[in-house]
PDB file of N, CA and C in Angstrom:
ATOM      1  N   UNK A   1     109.567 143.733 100.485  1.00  0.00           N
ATOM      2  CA  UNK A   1     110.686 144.615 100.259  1.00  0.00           C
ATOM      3  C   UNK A   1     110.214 145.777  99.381  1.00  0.00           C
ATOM      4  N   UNK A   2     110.696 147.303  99.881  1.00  0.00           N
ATOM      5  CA  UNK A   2     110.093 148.459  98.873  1.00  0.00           C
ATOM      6  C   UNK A   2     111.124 148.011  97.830  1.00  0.00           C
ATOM      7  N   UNK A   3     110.245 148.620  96.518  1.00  0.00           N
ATOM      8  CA  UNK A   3     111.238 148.675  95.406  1.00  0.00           C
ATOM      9  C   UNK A   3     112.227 149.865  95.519  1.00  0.00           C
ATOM     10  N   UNK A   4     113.301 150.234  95.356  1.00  0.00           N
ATOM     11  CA  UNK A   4     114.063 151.044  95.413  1.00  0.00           C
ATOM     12  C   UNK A   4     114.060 152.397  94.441  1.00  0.00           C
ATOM     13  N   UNK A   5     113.054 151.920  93.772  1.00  0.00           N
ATOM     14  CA  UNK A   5     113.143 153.321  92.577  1.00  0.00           C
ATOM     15  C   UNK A   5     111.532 153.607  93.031  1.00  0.00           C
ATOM     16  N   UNK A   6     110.813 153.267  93.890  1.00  0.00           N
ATOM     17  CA  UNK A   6     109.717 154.225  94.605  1.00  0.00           C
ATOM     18  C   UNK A   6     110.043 155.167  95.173  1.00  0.00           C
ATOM     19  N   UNK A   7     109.122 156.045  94.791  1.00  0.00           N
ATOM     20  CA  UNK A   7     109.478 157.373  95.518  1.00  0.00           C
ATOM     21  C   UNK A   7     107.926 157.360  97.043  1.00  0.00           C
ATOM     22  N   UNK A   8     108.186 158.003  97.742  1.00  0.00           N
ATOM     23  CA  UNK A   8     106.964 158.319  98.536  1.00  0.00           C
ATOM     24  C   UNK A   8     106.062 159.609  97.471  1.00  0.00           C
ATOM     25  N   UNK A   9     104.359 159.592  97.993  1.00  0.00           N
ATOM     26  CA  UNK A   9     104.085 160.519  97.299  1.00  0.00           C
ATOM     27  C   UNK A   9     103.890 161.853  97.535  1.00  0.00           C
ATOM     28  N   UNK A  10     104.177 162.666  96.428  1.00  0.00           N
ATOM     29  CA  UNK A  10     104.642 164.203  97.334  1.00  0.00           C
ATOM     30  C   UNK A  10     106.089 164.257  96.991  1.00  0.00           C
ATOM     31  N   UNK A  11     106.941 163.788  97.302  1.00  0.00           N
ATOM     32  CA  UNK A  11     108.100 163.984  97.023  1.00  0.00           C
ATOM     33  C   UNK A  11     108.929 164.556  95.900  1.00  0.00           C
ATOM     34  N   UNK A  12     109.424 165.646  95.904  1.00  0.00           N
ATOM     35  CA  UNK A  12     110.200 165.763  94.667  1.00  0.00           C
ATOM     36  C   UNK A  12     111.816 165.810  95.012  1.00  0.00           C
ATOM     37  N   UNK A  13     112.470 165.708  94.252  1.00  0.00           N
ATOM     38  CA  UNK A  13     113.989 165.433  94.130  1.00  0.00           C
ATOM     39  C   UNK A  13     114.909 166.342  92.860  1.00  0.00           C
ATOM     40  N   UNK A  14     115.932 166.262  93.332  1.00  0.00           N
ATOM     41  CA  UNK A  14     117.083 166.887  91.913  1.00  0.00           C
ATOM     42  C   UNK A  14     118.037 165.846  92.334  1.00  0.00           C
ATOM     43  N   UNK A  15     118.316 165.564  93.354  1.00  0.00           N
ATOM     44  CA  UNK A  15     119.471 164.834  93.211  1.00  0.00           C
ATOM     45  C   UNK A  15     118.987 163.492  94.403  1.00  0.00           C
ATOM     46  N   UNK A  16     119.390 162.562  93.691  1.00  0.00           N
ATOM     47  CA  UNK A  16     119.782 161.240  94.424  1.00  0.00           C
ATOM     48  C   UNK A  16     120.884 160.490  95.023  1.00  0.00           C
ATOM     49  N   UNK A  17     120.905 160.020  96.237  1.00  0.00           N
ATOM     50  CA  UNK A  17     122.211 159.728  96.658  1.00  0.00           C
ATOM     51  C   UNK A  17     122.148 158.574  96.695  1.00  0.00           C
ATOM     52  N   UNK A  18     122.532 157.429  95.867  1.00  0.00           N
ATOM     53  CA  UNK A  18     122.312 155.689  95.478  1.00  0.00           C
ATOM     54  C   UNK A  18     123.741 155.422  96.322  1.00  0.00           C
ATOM     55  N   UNK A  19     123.100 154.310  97.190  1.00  0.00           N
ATOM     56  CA  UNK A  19     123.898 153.442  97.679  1.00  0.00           C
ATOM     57  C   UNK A  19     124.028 152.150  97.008  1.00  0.00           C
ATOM     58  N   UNK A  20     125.292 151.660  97.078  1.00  0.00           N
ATOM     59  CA  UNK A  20     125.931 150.468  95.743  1.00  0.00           C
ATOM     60  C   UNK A  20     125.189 149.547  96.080  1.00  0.00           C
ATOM     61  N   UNK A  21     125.059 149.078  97.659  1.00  0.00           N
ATOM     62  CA  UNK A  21     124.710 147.742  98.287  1.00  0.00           C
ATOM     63  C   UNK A  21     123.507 148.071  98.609  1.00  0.00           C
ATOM     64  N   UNK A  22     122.710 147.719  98.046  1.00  0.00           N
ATOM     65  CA  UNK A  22     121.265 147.546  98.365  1.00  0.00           C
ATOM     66  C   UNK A  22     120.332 146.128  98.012  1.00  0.00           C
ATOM     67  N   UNK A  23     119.705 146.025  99.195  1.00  0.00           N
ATOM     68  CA  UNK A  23     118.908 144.842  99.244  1.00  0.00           C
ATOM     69  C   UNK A  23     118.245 144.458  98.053  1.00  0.00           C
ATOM     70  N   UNK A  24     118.645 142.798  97.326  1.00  0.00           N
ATOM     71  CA  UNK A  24     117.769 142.835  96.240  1.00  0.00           C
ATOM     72  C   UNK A  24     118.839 143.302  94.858  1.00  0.00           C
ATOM     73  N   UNK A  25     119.378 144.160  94.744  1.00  0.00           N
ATOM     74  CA  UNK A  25     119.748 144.558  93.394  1.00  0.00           C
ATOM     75  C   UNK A  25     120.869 145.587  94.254  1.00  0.00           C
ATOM     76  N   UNK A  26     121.928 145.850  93.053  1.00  0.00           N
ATOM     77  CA  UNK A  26     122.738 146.573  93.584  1.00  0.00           C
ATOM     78  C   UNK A  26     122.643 147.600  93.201  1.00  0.00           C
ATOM     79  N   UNK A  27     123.374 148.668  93.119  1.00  0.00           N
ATOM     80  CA  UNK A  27     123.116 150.049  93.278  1.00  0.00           C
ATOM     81  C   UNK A  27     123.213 150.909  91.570  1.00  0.00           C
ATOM     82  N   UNK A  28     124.182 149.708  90.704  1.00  0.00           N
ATOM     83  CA  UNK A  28     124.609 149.841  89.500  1.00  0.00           C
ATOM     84  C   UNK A  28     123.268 149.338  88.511  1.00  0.00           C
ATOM     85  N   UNK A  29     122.359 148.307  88.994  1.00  0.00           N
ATOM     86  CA  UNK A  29     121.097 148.099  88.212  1.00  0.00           C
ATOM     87  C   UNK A  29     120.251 148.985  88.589  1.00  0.00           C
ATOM     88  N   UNK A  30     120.016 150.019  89.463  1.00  0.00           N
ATOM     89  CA  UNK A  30     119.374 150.968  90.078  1.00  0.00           C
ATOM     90  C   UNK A  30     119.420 151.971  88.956  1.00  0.00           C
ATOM     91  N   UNK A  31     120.600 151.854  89.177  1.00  0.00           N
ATOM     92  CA  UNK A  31     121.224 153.462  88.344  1.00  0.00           C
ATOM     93  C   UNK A  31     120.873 152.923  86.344  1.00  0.00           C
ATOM     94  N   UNK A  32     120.914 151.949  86.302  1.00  0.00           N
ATOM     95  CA  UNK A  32     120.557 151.357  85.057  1.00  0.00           C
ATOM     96  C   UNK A  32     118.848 152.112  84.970  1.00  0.00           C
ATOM     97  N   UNK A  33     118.450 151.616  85.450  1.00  0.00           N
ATOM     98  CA  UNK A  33     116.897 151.599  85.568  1.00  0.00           C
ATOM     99  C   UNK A  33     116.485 152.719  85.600  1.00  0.00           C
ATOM    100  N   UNK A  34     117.297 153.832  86.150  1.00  0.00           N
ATOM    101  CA  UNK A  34     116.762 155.665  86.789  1.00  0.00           C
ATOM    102  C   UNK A  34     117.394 156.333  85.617  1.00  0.00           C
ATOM    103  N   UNK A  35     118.375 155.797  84.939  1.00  0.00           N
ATOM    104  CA  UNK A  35     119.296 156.472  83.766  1.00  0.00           C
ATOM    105  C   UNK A  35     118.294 156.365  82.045  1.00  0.00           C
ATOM    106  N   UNK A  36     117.754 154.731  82.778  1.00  0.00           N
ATOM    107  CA  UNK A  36     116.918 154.712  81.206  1.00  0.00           C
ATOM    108  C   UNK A  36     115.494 154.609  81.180  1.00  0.00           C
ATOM    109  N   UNK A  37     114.983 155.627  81.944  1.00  0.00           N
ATOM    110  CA  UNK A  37     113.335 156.158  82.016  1.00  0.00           C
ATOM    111  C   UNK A  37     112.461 156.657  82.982  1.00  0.00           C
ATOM    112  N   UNK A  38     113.172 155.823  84.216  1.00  0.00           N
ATOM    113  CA  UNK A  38     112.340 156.192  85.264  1.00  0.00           C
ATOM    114  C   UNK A  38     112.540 157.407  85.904  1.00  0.00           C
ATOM    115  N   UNK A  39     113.655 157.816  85.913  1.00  0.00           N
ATOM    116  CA  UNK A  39     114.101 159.166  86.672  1.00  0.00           C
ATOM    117  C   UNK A  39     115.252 159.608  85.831  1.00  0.00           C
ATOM    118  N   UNK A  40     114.844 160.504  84.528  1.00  0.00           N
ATOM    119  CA  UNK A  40     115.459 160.959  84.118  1.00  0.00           C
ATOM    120  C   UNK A  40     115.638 162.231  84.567  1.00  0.00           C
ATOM    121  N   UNK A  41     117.195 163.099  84.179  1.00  0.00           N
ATOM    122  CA  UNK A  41     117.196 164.540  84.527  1.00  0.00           C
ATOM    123  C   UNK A  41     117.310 164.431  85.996  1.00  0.00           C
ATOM    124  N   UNK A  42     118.058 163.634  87.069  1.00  0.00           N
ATOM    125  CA  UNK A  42     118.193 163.222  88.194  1.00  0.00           C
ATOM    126  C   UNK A  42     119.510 163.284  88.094  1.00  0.00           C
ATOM    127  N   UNK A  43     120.115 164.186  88.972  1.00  0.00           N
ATOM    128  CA  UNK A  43     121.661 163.953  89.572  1.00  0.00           C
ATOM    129  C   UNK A  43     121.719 163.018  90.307  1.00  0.00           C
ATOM    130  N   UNK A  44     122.321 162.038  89.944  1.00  0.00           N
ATOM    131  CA  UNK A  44     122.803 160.828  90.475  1.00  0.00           C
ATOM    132  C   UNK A  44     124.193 160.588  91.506  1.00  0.00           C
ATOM    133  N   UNK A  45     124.260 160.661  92.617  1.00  0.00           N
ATOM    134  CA  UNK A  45     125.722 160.099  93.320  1.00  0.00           C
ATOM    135  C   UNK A  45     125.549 158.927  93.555  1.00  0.00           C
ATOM    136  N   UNK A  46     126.785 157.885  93.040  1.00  0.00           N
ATOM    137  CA  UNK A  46     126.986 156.612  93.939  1.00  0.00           C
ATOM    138  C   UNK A  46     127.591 156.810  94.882  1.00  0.00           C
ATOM    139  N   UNK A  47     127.196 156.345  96.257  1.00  0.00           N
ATOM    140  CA  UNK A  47     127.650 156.081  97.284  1.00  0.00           C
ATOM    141  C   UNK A  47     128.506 154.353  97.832  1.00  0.00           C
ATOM    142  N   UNK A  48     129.494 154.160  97.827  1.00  0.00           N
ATOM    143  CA  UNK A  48     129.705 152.736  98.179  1.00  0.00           C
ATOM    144  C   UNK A  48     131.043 152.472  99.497  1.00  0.00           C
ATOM    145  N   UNK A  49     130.693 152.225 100.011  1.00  0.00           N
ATOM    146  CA  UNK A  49     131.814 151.361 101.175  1.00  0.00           C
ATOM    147  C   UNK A  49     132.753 150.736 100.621  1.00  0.00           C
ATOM    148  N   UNK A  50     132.737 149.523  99.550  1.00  0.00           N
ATOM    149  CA  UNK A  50     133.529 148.355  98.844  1.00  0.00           C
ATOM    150  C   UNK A  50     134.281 148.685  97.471  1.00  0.00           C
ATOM    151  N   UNK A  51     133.872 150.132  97.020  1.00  0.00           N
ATOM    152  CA  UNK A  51     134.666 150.712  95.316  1.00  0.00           C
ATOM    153  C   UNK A  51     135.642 150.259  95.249  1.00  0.00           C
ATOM    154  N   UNK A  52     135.646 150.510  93.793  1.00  0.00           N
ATOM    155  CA  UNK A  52     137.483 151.150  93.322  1.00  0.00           C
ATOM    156  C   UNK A  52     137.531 151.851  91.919  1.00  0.00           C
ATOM    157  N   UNK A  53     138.180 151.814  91.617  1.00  0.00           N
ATOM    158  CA  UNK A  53     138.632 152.760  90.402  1.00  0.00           C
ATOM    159  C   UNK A  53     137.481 151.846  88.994  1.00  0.00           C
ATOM    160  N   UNK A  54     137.702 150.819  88.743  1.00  0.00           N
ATOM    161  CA  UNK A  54     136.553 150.628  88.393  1.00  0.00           C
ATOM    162  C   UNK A  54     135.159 150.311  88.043  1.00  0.00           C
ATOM    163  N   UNK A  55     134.935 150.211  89.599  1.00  0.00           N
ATOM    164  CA  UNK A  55     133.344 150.606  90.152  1.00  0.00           C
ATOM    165  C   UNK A  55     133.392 151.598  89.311  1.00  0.00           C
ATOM    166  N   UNK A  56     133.352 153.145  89.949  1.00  0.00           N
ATOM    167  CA  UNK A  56     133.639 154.469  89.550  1.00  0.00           C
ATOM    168  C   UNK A  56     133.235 154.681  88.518  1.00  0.00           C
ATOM    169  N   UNK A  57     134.637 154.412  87.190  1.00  0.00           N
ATOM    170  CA  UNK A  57     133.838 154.088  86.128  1.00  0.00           C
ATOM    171  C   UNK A  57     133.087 153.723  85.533  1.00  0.00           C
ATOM    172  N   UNK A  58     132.547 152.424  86.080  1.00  0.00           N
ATOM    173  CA  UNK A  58     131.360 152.086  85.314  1.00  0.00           C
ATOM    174  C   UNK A  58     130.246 152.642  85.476  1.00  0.00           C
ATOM    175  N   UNK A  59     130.082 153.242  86.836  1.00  0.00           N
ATOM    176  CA  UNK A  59     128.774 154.038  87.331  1.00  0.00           C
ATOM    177  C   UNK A  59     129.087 155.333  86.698  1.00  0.00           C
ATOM    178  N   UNK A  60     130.153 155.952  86.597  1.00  0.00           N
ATOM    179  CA  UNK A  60     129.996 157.324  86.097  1.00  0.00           C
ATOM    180  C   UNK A  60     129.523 157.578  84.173  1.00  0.00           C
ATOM    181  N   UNK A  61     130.447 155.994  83.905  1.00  0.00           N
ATOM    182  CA  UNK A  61     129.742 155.410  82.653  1.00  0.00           C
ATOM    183  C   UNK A  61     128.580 155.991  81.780  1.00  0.00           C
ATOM    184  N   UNK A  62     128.101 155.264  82.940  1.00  0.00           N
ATOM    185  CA  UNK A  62     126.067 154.630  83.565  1.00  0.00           C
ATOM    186  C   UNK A  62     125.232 155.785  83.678  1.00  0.00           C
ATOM    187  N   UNK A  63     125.859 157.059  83.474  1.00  0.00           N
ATOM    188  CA  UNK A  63     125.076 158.112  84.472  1.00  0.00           C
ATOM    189  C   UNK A  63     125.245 158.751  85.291  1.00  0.00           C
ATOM    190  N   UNK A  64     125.942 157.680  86.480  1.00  0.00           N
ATOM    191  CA  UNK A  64     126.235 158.686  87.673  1.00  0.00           C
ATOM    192  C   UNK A  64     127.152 160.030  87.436  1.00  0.00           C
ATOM    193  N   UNK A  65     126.522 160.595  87.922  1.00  0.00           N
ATOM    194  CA  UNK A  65     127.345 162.674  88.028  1.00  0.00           C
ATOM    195  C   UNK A  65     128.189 162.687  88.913  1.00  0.00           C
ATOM    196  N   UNK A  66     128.295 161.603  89.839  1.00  0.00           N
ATOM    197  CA  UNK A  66     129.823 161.791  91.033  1.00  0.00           C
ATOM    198  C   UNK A  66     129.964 160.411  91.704  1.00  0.00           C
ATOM    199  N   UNK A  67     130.700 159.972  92.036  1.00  0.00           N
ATOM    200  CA  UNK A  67     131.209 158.623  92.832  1.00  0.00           C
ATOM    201  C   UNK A  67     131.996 158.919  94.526  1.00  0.00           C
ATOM    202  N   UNK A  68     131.247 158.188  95.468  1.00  0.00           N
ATOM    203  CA  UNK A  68     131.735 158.826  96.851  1.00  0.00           C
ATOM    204  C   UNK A  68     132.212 157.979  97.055  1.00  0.00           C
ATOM    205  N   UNK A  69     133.351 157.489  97.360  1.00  0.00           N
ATOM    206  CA  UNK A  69     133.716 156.304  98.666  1.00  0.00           C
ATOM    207  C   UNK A  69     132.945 156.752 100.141  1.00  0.00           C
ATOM    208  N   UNK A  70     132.100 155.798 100.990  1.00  0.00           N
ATOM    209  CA  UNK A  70     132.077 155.910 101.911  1.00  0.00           C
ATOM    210  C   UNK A  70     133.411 156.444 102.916  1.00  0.00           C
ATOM    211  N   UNK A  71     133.866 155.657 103.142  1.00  0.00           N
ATOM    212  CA  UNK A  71     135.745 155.956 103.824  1.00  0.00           C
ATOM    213  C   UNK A  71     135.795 157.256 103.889  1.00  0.00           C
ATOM    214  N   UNK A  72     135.944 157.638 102.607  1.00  0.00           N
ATOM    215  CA  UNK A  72     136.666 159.375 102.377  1.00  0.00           C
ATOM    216  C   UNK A  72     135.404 160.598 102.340  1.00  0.00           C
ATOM    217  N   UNK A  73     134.458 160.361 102.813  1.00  0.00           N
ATOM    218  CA  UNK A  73     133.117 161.211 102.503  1.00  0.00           C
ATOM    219  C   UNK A  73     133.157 161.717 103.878  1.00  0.00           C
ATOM    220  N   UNK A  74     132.911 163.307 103.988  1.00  0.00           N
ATOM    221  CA  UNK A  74     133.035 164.223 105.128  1.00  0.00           C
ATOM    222  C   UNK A  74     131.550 165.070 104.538  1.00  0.00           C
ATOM    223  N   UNK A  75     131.275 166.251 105.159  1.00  0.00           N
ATOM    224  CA  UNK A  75     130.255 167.014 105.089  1.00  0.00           C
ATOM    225  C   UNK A  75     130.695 167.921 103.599  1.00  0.00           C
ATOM    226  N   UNK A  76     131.742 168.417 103.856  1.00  0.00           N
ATOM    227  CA  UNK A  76     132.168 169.293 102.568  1.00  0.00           C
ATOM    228  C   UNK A  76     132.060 168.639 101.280  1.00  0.00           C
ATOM    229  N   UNK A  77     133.030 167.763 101.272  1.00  0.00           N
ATOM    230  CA  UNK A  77     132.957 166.350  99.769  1.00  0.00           C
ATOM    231  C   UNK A  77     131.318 166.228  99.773  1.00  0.00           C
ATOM    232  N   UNK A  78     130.708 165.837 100.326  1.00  0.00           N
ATOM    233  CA  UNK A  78     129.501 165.263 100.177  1.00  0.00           C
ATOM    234  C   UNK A  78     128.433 166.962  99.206  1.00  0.00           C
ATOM    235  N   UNK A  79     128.977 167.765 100.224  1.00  0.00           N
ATOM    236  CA  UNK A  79     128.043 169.110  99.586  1.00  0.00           C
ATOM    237  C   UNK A  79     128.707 169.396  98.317  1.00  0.00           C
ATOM    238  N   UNK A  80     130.050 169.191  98.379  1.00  0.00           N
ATOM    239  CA  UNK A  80     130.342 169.533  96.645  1.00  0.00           C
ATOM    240  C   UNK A  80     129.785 168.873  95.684  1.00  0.00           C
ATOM    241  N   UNK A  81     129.841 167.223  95.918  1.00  0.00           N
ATOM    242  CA  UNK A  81     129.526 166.328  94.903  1.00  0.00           C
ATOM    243  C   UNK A  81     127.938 166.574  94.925  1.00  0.00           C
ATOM    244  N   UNK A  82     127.137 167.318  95.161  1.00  0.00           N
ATOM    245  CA  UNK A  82     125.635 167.445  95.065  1.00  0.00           C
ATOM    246  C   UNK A  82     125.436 168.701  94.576  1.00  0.00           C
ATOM    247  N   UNK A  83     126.280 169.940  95.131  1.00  0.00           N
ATOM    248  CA  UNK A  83     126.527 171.002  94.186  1.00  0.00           C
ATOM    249  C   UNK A  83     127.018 170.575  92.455  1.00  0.00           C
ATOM    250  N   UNK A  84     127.787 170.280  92.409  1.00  0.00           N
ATOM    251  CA  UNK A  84     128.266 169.335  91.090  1.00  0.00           C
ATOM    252  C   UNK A  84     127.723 168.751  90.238  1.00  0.00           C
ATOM    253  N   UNK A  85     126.882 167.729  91.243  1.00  0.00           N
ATOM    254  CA  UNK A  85     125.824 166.803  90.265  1.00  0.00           C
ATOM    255  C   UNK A  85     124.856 167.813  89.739  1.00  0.00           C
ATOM    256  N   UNK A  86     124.464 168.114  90.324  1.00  0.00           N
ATOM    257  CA  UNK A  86     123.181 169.266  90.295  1.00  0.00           C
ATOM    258  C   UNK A  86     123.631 170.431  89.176  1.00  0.00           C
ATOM    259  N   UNK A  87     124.605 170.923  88.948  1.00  0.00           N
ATOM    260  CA  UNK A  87     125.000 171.836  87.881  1.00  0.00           C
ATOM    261  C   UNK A  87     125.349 171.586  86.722  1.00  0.00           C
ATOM    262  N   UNK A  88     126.147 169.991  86.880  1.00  0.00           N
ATOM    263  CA  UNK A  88     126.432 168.883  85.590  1.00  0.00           C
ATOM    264  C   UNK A  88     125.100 168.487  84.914  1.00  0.00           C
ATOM    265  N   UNK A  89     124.052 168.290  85.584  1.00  0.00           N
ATOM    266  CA  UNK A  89     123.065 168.083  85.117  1.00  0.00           C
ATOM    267  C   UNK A  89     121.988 168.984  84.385  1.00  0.00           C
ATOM    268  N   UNK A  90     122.067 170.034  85.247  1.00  0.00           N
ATOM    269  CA  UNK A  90     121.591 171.292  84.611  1.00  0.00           C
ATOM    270  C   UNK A  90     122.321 171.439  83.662  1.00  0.00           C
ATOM    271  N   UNK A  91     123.426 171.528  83.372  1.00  0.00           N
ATOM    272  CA  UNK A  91     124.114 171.948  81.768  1.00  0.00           C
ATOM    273  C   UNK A  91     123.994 170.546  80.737  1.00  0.00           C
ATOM    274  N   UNK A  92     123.786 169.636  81.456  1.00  0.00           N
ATOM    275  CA  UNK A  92     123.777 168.745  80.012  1.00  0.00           C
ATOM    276  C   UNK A  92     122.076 168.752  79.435  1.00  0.00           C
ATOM    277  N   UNK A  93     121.075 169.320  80.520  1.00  0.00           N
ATOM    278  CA  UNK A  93     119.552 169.846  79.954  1.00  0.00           C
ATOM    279  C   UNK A  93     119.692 170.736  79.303  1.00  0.00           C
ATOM    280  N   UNK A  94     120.322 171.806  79.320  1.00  0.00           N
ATOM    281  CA  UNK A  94     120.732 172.898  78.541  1.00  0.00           C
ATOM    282  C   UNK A  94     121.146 172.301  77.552  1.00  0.00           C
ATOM    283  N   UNK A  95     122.386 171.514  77.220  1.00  0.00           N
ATOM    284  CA  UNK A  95     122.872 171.170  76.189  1.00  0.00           C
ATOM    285  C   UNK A  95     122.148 170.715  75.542  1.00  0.00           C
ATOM    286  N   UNK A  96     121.346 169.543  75.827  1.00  0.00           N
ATOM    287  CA  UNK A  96     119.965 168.732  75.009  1.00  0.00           C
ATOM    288  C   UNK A  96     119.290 169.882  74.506  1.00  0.00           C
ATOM    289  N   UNK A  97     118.441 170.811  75.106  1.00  0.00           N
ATOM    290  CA  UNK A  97     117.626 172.092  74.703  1.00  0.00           C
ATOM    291  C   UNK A  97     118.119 172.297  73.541  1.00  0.00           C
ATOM    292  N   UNK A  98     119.187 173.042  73.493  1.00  0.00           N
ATOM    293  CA  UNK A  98     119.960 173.880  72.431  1.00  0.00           C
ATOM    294  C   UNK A  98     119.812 172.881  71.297  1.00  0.00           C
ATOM    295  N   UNK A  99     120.707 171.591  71.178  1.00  0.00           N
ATOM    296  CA  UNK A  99     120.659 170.635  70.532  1.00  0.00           C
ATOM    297  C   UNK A  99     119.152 170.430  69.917  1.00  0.00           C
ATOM    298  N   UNK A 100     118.164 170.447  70.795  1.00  0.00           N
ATOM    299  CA  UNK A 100     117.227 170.068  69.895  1.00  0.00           C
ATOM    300  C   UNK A 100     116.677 171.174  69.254  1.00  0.00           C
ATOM    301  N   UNK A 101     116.464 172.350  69.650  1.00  0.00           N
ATOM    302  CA  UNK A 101     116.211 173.890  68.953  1.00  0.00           C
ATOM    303  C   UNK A 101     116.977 174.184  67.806  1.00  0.00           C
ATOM    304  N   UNK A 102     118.413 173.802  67.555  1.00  0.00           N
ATOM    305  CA  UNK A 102     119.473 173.468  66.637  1.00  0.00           C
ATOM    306  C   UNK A 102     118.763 172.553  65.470  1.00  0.00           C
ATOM    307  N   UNK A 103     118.144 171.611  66.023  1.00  0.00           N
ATOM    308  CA  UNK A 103     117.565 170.618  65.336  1.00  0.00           C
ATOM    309  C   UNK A 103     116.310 171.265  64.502  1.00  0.00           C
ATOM    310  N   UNK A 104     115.880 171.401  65.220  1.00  0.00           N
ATOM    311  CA  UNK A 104     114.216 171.899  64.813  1.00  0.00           C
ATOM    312  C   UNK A 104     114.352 173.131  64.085  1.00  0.00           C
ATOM    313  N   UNK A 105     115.261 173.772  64.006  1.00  0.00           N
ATOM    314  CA  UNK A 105     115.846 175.154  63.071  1.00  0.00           C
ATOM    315  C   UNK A 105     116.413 174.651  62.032  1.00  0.00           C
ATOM    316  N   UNK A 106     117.153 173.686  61.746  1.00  0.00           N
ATOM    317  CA  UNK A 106     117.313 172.901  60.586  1.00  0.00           C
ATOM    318  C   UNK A 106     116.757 172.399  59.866  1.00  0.00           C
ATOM    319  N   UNK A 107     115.758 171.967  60.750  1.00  0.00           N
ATOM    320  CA  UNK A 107     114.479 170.783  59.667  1.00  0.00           C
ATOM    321  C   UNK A 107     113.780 172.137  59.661  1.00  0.00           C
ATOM    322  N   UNK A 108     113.322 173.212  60.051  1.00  0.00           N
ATOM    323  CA  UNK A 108     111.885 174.213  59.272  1.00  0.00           C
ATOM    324  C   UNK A 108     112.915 175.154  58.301  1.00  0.00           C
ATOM    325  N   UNK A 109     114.061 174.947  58.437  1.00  0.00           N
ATOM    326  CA  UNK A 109     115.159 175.807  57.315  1.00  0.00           C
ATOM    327  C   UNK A 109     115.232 175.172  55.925  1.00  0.00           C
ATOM    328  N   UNK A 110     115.180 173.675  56.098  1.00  0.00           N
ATOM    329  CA  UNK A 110     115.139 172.599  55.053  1.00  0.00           C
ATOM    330  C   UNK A 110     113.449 172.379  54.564  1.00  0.00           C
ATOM    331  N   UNK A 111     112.971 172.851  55.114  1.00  0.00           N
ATOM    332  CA  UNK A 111     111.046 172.551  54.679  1.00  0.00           C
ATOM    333  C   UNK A 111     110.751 173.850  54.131  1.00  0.00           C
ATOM    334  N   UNK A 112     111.403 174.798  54.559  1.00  0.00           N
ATOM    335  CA  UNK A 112     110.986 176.193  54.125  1.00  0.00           C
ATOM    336  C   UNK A 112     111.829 177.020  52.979  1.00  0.00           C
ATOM    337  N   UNK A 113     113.258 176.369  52.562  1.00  0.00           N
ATOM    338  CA  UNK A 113     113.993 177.103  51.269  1.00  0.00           C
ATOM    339  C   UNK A 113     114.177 175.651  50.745  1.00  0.00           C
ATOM    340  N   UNK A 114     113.932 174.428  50.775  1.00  0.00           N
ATOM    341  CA  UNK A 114     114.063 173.208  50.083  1.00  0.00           C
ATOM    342  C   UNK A 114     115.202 172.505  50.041  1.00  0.00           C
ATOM    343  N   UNK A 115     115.991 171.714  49.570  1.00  0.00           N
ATOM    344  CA  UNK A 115     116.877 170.945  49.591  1.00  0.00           C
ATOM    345  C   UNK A 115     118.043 172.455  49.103  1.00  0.00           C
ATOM    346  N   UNK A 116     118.966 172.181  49.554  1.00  0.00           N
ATOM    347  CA  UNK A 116     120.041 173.100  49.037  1.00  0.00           C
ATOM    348  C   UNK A 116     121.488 172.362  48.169  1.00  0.00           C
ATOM    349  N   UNK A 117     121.394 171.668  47.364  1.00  0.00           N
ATOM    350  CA  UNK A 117     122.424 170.963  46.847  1.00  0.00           C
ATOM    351  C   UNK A 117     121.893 171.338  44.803  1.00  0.00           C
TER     352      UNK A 117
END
């Protein structure tokens, strides 16, 4: 059985489309696993046939950037939620950036005029 968080080589990605039911492990330990190292900075969609309201949650929880029901997924829904993921993700890299430049301007502000109290 391939492992599911192999990629082929060559391949690059921005966004992933995780299906819930997958052979071996489900789609929510996937997303565990891609959320905490292996594929970080990855727009994540769950895809599932069997959801509900809180599936959803817990995957959007988890990481995931959008939740599809199979059932209700057409061509349009599908291109938004990847437009979406893909821009949600880009702004929360941005956000980290800033955050840590924020950071690092604080600590050489505090090393360079000394404690201020």
């Amino acid at each position: 059985m391939r492992n599911p968080l192999s990629m082929p080589s060559g391949m690059e990605n921005s966004t992933v489309l995780l299906d819930y039911k997958l052979p071996g492990m489900n789609g929510s330990e996937v997303l565990e696993q891609m959320t905490n190292g292996s594929e970080p900075g990855k727009a994540i969609i769950m895809l599932t046939g069997q959801g509900n309201e809180d599936m959803a949650a817990h995957v959007l929880k988890n990481g995931a950037k959008d939740y599809l029901p199979k059932g209700n997924m057409n061509v349009g829904a599908l291109q938004r939620a990847i437009i979406n993921a893909i821009e949600k993700t880009a702004l929360e890299q941005d956000l980290a950036l800033q955050r840590s430049i924020s950071s690092d301007n604080v600590a050489n502000m505090a090393t360079r005029y000394g404690p201020t109290s």
